[in-house]
C-alpha atoms as a PDB file:
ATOM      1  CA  UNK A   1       0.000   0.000   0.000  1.00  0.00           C
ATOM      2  CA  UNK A   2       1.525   2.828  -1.227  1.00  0.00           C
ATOM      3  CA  UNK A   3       2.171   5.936   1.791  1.00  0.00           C
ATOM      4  CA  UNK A   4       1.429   9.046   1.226  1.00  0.00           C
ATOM      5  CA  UNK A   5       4.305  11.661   2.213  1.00  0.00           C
ATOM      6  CA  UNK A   6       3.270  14.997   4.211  1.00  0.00           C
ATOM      7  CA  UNK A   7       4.855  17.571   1.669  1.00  0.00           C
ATOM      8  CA  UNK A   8       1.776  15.970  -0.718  1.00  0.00           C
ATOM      9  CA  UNK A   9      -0.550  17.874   1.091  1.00  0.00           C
ATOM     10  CA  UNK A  10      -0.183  22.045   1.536  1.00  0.00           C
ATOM     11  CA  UNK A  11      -0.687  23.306   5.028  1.00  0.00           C
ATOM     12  CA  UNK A  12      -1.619  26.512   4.127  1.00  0.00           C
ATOM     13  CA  UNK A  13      -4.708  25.340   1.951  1.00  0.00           C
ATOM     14  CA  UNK A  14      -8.064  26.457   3.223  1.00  0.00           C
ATOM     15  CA  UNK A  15      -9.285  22.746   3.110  1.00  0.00           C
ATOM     16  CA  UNK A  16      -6.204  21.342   4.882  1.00  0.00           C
ATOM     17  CA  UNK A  17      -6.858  21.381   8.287  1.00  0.00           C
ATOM     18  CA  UNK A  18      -3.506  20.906  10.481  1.00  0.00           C
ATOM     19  CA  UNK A  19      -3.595  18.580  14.059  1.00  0.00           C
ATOM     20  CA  UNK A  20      -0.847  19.654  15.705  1.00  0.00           C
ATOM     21  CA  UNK A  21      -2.222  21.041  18.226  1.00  0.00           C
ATOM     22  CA  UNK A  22      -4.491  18.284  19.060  1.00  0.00           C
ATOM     23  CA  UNK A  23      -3.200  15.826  21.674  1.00  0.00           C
ATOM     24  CA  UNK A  24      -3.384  12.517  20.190  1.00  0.00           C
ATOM     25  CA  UNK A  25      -4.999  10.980  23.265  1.00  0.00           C
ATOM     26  CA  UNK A  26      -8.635   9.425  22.722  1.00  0.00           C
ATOM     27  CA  UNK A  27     -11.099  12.197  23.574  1.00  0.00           C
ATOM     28  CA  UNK A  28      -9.769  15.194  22.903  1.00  0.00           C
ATOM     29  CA  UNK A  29     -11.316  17.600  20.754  1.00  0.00           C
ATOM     30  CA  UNK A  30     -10.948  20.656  19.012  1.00  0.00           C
ATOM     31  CA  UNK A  31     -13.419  23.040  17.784  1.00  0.00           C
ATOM     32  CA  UNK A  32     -12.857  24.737  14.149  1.00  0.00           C
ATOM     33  CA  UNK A  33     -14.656  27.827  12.526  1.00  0.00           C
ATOM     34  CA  UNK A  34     -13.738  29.013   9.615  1.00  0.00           C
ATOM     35  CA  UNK A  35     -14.496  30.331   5.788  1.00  0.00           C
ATOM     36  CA  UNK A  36     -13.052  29.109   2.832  1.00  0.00           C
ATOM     37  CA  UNK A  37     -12.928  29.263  -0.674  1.00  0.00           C
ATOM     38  CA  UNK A  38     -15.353  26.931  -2.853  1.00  0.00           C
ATOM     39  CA  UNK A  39     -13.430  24.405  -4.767  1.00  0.00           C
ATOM     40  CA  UNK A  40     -13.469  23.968  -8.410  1.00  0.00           C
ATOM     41  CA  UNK A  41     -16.813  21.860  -9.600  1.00  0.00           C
ATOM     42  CA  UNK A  42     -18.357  21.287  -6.561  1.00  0.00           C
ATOM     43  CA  UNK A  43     -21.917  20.507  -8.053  1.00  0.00           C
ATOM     44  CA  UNK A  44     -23.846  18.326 -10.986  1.00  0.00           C
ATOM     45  CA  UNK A  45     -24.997  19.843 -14.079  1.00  0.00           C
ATOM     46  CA  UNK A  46     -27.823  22.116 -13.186  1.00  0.00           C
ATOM     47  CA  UNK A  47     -26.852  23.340  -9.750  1.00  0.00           C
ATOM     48  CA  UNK A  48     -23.006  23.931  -7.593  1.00  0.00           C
ATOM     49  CA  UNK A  49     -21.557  25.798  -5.233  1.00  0.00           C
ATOM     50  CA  UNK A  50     -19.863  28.793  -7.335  1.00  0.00           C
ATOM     51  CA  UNK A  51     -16.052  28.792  -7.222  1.00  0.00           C
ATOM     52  CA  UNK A  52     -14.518  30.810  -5.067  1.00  0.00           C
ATOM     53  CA  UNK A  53     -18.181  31.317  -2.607  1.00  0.00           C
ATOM     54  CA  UNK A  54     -17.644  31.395   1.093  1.00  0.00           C
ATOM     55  CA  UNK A  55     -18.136  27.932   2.588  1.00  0.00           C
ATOM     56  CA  UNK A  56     -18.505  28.123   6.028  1.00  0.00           C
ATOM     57  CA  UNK A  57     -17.044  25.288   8.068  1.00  0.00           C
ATOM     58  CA  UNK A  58     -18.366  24.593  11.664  1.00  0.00           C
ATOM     59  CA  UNK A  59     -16.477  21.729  13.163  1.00  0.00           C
ATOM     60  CA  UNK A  60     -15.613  19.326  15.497  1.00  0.00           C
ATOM     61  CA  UNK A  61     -11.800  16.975  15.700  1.00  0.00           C
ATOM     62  CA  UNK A  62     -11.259  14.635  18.017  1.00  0.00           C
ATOM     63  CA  UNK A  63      -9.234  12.435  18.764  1.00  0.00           C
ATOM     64  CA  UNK A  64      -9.630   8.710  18.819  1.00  0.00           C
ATOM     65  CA  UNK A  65      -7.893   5.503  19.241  1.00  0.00           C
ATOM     66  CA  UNK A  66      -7.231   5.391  15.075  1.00  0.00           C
ATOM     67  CA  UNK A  67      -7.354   8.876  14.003  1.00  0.00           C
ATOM     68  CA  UNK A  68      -9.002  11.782  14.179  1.00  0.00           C
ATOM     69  CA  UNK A  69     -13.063  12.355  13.646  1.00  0.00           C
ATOM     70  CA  UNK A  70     -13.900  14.794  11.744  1.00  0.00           C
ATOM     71  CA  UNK A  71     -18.092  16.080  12.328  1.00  0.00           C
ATOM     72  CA  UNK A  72     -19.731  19.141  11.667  1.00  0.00           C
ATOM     73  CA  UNK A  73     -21.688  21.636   9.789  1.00  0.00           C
ATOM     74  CA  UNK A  74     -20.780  23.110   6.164  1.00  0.00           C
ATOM     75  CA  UNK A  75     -22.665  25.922   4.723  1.00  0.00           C
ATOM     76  CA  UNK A  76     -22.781  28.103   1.407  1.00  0.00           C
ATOM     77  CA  UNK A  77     -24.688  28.836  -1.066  1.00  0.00           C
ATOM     78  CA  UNK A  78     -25.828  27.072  -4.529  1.00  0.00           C
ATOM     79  CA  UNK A  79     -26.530  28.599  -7.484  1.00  0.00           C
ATOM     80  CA  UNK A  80     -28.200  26.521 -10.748  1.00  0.00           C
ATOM     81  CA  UNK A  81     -30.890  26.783 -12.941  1.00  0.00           C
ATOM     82  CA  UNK A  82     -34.762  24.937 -12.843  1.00  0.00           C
ATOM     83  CA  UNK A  83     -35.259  21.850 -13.848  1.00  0.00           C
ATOM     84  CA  UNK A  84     -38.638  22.517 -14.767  1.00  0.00           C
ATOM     85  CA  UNK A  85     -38.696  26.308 -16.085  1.00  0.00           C
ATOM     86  CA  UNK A  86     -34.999  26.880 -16.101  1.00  0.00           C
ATOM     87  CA  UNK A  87     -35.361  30.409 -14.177  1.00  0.00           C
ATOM     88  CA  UNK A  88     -32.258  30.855 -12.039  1.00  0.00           C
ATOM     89  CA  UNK A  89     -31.962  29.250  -8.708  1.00  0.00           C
ATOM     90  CA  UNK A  90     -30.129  31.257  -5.905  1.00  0.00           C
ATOM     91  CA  UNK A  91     -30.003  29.456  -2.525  1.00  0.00           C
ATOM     92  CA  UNK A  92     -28.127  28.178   0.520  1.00  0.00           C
ATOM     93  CA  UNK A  93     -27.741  24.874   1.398  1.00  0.00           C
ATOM     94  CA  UNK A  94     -25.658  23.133   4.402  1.00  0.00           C
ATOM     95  CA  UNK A  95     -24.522  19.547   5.012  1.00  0.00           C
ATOM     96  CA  UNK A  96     -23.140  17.536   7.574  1.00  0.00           C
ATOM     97  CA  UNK A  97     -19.834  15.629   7.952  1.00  0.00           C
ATOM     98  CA  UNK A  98     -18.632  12.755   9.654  1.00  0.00           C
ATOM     99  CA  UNK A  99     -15.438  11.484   8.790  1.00  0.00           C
ATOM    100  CA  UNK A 100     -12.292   9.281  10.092  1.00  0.00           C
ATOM    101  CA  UNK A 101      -8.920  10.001   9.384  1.00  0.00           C
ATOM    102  CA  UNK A 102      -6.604   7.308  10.051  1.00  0.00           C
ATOM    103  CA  UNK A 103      -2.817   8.278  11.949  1.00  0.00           C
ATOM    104  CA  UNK A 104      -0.608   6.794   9.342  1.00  0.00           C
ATOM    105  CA  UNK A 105       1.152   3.404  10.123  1.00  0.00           C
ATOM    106  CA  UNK A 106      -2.308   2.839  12.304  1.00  0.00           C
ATOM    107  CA  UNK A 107      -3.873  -0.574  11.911  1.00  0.00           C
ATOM    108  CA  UNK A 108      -7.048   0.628   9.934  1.00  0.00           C
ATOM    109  CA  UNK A 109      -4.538  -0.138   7.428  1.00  0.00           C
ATOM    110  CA  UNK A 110      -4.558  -3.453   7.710  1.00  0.00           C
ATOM    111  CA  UNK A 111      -8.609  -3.856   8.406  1.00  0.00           C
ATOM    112  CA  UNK A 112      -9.912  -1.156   6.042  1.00  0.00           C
ATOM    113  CA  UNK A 113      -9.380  -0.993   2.338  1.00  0.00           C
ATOM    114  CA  UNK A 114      -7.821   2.561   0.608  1.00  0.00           C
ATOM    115  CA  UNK A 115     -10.479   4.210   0.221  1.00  0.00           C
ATOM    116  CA  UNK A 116     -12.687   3.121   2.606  1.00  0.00           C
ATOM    117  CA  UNK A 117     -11.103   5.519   5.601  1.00  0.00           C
ATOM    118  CA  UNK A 118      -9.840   9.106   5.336  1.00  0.00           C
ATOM    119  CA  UNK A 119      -5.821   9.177   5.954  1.00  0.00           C
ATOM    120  CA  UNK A 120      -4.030  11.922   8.027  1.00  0.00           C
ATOM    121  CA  UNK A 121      -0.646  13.032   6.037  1.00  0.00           C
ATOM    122  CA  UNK A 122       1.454  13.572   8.848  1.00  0.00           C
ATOM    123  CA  UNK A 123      -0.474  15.958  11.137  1.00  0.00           C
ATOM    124  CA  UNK A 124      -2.959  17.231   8.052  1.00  0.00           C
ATOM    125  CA  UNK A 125      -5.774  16.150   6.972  1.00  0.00           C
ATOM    126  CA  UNK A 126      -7.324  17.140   3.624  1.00  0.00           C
ATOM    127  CA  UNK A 127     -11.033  18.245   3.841  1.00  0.00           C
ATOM    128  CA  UNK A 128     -11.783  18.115   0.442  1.00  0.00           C
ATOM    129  CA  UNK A 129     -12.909  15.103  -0.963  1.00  0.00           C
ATOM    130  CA  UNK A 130     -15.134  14.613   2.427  1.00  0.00           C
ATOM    131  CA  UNK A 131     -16.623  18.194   1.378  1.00  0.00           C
ATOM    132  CA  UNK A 132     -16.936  17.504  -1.793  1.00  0.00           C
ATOM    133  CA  UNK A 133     -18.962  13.636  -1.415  1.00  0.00           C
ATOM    134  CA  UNK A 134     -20.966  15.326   1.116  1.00  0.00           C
ATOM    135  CA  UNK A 135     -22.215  18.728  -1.205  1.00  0.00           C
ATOM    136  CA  UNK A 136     -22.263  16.894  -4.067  1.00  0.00           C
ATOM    137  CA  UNK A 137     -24.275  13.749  -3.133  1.00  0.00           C
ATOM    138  CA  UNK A 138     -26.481  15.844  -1.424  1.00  0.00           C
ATOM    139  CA  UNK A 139     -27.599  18.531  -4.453  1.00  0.00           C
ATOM    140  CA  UNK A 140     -30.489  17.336  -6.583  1.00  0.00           C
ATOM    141  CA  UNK A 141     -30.326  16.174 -10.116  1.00  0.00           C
ATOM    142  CA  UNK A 142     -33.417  18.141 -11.066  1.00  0.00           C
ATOM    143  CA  UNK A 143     -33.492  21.166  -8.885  1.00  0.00           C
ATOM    144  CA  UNK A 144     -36.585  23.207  -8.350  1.00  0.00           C
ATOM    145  CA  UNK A 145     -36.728  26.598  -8.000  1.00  0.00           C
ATOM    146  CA  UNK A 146     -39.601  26.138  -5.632  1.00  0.00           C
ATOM    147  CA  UNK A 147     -41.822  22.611  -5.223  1.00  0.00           C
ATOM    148  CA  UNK A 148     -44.849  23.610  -6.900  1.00  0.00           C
ATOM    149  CA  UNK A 149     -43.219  24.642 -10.329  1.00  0.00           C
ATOM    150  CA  UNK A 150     -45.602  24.299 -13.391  1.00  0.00           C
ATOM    151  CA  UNK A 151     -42.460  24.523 -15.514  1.00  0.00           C
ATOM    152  CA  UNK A 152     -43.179  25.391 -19.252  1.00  0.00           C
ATOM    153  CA  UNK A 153     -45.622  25.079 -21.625  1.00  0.00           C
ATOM    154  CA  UNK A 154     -44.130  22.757 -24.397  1.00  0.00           C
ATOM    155  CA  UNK A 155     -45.851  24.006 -27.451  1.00  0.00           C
ATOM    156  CA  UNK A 156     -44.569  27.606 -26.911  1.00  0.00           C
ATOM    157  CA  UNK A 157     -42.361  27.515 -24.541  1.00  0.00           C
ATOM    158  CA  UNK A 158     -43.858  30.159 -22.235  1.00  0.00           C
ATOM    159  CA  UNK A 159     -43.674  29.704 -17.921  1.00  0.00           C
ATOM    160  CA  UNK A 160     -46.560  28.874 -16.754  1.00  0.00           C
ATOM    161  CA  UNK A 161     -47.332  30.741 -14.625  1.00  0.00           C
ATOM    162  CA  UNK A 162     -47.110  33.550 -16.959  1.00  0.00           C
ATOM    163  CA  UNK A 163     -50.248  32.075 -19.320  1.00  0.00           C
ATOM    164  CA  UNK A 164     -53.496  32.527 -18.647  1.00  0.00           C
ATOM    165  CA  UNK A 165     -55.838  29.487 -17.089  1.00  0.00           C
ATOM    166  CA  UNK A 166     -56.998  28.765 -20.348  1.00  0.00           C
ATOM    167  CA  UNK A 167     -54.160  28.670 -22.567  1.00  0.00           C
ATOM    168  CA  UNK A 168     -54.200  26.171 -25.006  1.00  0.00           C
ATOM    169  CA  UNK A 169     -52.447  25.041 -28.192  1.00  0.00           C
ATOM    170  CA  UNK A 170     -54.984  22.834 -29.077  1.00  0.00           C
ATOM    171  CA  UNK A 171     -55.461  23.272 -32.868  1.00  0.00           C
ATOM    172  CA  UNK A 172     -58.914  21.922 -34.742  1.00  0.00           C
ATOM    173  CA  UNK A 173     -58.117  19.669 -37.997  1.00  0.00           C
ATOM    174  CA  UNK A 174     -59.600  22.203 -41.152  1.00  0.00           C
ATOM    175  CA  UNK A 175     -62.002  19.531 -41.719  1.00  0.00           C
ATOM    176  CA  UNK A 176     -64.044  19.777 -38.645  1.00  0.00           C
ATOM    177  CA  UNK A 177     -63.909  23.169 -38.235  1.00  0.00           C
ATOM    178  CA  UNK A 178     -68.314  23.817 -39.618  1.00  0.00           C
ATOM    179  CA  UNK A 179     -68.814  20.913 -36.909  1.00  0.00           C
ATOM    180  CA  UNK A 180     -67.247  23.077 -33.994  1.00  0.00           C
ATOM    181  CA  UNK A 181     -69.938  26.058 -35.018  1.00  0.00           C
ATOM    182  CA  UNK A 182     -72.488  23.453 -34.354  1.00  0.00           C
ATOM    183  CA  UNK A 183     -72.350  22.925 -30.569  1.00  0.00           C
ATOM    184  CA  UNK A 184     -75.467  23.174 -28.600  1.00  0.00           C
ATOM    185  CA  UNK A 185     -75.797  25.040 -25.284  1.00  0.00           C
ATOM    186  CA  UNK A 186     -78.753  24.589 -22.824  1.00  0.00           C
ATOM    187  CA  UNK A 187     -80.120  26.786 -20.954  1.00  0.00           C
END
């Protein structure tokens, strides 16, 4: 299994979160607030978290027997466009972690595969991919820009909610036209 060295990983980036400072001793915990910069692609085709937007990061490390836990809050906003009506969506969002990062040389290498747990490069532990499973999986395909959308009308392409109640597109064949005169109304 191939070990990762600690110069891979750059302590000064906003998603690298350094554990120095936190005994290594099963319980204790540190508390971290801060903003950072929106990765690259952090979405799915019709909605993401714009590049660069604050993401606000409200967590928790502690220390246990393997590693460090990793739980929390993230916050920021989303931007897209409807599903339905494709008018522009402009929202917030947040999403909580929960992640284990193994101390390297620590036996969850033996009893978990790669991927399976989050490992600490020296005393850092990159937030990213964690951050980015958690937005990601969490954004809808088909986004809304509110639950009720009509979306558009497909003949003309017109919202919905912009038509009157009795739009219609429906179109009588030529040769029934004389028999549409002929309808009888009671009184």
């Amino acid at each position: 299994m191939p070990k990762h060295s600690p110069s891979t990983l750059n302590p000064r980036s906003p998603l690298v979160l350094d554990t120095r400072d936190l005994p290594r001793r099963p319980g204790a915990l540190r508390e971290v607030q801060r903003v950072v910069p929106a990765p690259a692609d952090l979405g799915v085709e019709l909605i993401s978290v714009p590049e660069g937007a604050d993401l606000n990061l409200d967590l928790r490390l502690q220390s246990v027997s393997e590693g460090v836990l990793v739980s929390g809050t993230i916050t920021g906003p989303v931007r897209g466009e409807c599903g339905r009506c494709l008018r522009e969506i402009d929202d917030s969002m947040g999403v909580t972690i929960q992640e284990l990062y193994a101390y390297e040389d620590s036996t969850t290498d033996v009893t978990t595969d790669e991927d399976e747990v989050g490992r600490m490069q020296g005393d850092l532990i990159d937030l990213e991919p964690a951050l980015r499973d958690a937005l990601v999986l969490t954004l809808p395909t088909n986004p809304l820009c509110r639950e009720d959308c009509p979306g558009l009308c497909p003949e003309c392409g017109t919202h919905w909610d912009d038509l009157p109640a009795d739009h219609s597109h429906q179109q009588i064949d030529p040769r029934w036209v004389g028999l549409s005169q002929l309808t009888v109304t009671e009184e």
